[in-house]
Protein backbone atom coordinates (compact mmCIF):
# COMPACT_ATOMS: atom_id res chain seq x y z
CA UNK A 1 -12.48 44.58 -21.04
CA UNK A 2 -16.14 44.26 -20.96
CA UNK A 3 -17.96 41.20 -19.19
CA UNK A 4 -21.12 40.56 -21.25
CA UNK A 5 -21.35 36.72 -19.87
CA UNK A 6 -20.37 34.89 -16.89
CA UNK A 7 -20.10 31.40 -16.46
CA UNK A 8 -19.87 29.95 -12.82
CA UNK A 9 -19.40 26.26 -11.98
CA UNK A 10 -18.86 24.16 -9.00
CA UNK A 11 -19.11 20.50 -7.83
CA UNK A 12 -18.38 17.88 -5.74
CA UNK A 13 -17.63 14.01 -5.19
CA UNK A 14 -18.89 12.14 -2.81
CA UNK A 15 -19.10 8.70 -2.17
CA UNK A 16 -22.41 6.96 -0.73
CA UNK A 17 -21.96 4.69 2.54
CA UNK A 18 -19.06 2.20 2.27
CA UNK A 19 -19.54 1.58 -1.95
CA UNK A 20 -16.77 1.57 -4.03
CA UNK A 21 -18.49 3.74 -6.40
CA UNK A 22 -18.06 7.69 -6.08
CA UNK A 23 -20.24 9.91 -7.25
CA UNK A 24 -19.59 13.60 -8.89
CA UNK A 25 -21.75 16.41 -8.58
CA UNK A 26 -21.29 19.53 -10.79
CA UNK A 27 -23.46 22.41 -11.51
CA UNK A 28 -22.92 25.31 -13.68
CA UNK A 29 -24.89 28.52 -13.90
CA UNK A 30 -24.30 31.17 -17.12
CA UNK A 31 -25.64 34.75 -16.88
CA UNK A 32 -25.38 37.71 -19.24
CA UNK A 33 -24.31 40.88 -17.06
CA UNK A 34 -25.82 44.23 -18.19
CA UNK A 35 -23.83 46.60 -16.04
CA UNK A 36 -20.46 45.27 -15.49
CA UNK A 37 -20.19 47.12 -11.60
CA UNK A 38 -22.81 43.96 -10.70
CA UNK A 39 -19.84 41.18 -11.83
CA UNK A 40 -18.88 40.55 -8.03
CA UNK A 41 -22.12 40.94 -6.46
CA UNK A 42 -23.26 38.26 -8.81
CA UNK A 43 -20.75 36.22 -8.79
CA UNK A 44 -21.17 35.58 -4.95
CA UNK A 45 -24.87 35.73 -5.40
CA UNK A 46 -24.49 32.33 -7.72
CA UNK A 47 -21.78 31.03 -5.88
CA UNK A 48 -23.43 31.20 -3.02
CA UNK A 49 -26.62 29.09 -4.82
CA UNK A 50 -24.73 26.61 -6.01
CA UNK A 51 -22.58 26.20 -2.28
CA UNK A 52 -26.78 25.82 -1.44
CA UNK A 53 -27.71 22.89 -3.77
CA UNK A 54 -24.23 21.04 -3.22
CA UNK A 55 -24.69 21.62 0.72
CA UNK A 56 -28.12 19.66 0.77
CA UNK A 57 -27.42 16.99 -1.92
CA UNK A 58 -26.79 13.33 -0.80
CA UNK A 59 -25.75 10.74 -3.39
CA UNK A 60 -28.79 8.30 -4.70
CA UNK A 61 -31.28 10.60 -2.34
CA UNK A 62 -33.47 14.04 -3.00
CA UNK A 63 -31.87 17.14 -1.11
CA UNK A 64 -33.20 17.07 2.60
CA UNK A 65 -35.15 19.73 3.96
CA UNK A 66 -33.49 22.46 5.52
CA UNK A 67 -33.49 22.37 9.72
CA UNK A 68 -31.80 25.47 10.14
CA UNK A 69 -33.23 27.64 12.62
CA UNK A 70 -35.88 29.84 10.46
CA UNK A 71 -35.65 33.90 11.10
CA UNK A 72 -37.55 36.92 9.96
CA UNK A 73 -35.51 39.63 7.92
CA UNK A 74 -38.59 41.89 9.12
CA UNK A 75 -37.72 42.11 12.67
CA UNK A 76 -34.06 43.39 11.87
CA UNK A 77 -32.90 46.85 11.56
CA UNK A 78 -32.38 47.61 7.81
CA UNK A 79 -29.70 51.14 7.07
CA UNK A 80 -29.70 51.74 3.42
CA UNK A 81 -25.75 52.63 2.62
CA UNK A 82 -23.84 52.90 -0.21
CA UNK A 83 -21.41 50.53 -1.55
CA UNK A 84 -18.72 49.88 -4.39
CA UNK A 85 -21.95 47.92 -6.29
CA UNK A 86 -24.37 50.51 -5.68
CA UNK A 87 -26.80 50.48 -2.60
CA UNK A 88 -27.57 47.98 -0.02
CA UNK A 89 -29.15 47.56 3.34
CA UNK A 90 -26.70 46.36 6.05
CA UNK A 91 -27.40 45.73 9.53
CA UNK A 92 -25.51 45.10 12.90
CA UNK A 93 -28.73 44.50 15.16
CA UNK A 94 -27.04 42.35 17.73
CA UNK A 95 -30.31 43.01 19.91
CA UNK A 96 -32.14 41.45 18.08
CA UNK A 97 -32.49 37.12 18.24
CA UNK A 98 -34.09 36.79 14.39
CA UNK A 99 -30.30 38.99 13.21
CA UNK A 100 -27.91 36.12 15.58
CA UNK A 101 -29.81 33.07 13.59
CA UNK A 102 -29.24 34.96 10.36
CA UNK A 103 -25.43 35.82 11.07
CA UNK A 104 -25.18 31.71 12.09
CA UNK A 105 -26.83 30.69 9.06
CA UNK A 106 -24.55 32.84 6.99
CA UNK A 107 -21.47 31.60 8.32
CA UNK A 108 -22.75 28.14 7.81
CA UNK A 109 -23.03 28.79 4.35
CA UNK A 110 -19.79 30.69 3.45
CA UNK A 111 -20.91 33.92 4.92
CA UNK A 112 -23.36 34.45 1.58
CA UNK A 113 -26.94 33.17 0.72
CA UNK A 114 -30.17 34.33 -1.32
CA UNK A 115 -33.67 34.28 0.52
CA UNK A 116 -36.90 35.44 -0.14
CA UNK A 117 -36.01 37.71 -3.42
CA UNK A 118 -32.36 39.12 -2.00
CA UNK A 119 -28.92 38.73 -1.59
CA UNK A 120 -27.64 38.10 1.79
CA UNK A 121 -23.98 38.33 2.64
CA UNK A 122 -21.50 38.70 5.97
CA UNK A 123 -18.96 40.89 6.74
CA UNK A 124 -15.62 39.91 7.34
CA UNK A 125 -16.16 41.54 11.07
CA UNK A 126 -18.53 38.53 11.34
CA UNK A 127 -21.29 40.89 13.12
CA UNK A 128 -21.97 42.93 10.05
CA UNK A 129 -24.47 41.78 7.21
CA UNK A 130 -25.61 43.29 3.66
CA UNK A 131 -28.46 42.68 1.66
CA UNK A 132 -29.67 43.61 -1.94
CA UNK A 133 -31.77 43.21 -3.77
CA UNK A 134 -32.00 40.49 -6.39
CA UNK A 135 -32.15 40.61 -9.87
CA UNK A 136 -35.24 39.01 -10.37
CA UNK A 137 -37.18 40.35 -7.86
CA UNK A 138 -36.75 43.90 -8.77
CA UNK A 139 -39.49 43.29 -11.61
């Protein structure tokens, strides 16, 4: 079987203050997959973005800004390694302050997230995290 689309959906329902009225949320995100090895990788990867918008959206109001702790994927210690999806950067720099806000943001958000052009994700160790790439940043 070869996966040429995939269609990934989520939502939510919610209900404003003390109305009677509820509210429903959905997104859905379709993408064609060229190389069929990237299915779970992107799976999580949109997954993960739609976890983001549903996270930050409040019924009748515009999503709020983010006040998570802010950290710089610079000052961590990259390894390049090999995976079942091809390669990745993973890192376990528990040294280092800006890698403890990253790990806390990821396991805020489901242990997965994109920023700034890649894929972030957490290993089921909980000190362990992977990064790639994402499609549209590799031009």
């Amino acid at each position: 079987m070869k996966v040429q689309r995939l269609l990934v959906g989520k939502g939510k329902t919610m209900r404003p203050g003390d109305a009677e009225e509820w509210v429903k949320e959905y997104y859905e995100i379709e993408v064609l997959i060229e190389d069929p090895a990237e299915l779970e990788v992107t799976k999580a990867n949109l997954t993960g973005l739609i976890d983001g918008w549903l996270s930050h959206s409040k019924p009748g109001r515009a999503p709020a800004q983010s006040r998570e702790p802010t950290w710089d994927s610079a000052k961590i210690k990259w390894v390049e390694a090999q995976g079942s999806s091809g390669p990745y950067e993973r890192a376990e720099d528990v040294n280092s302050q800006d890698f403890k806000v990253m790990v806390k943001g990821l396991a805020a958000h489901k242990g997965r997230f994109s920023k700034d052009g890649f894929f972030y994700w957490l290993f089921t160790n909980g000190s362990t995290v992977g990064r790639k790439k994402t499609k549209t940043s590799l031009g």
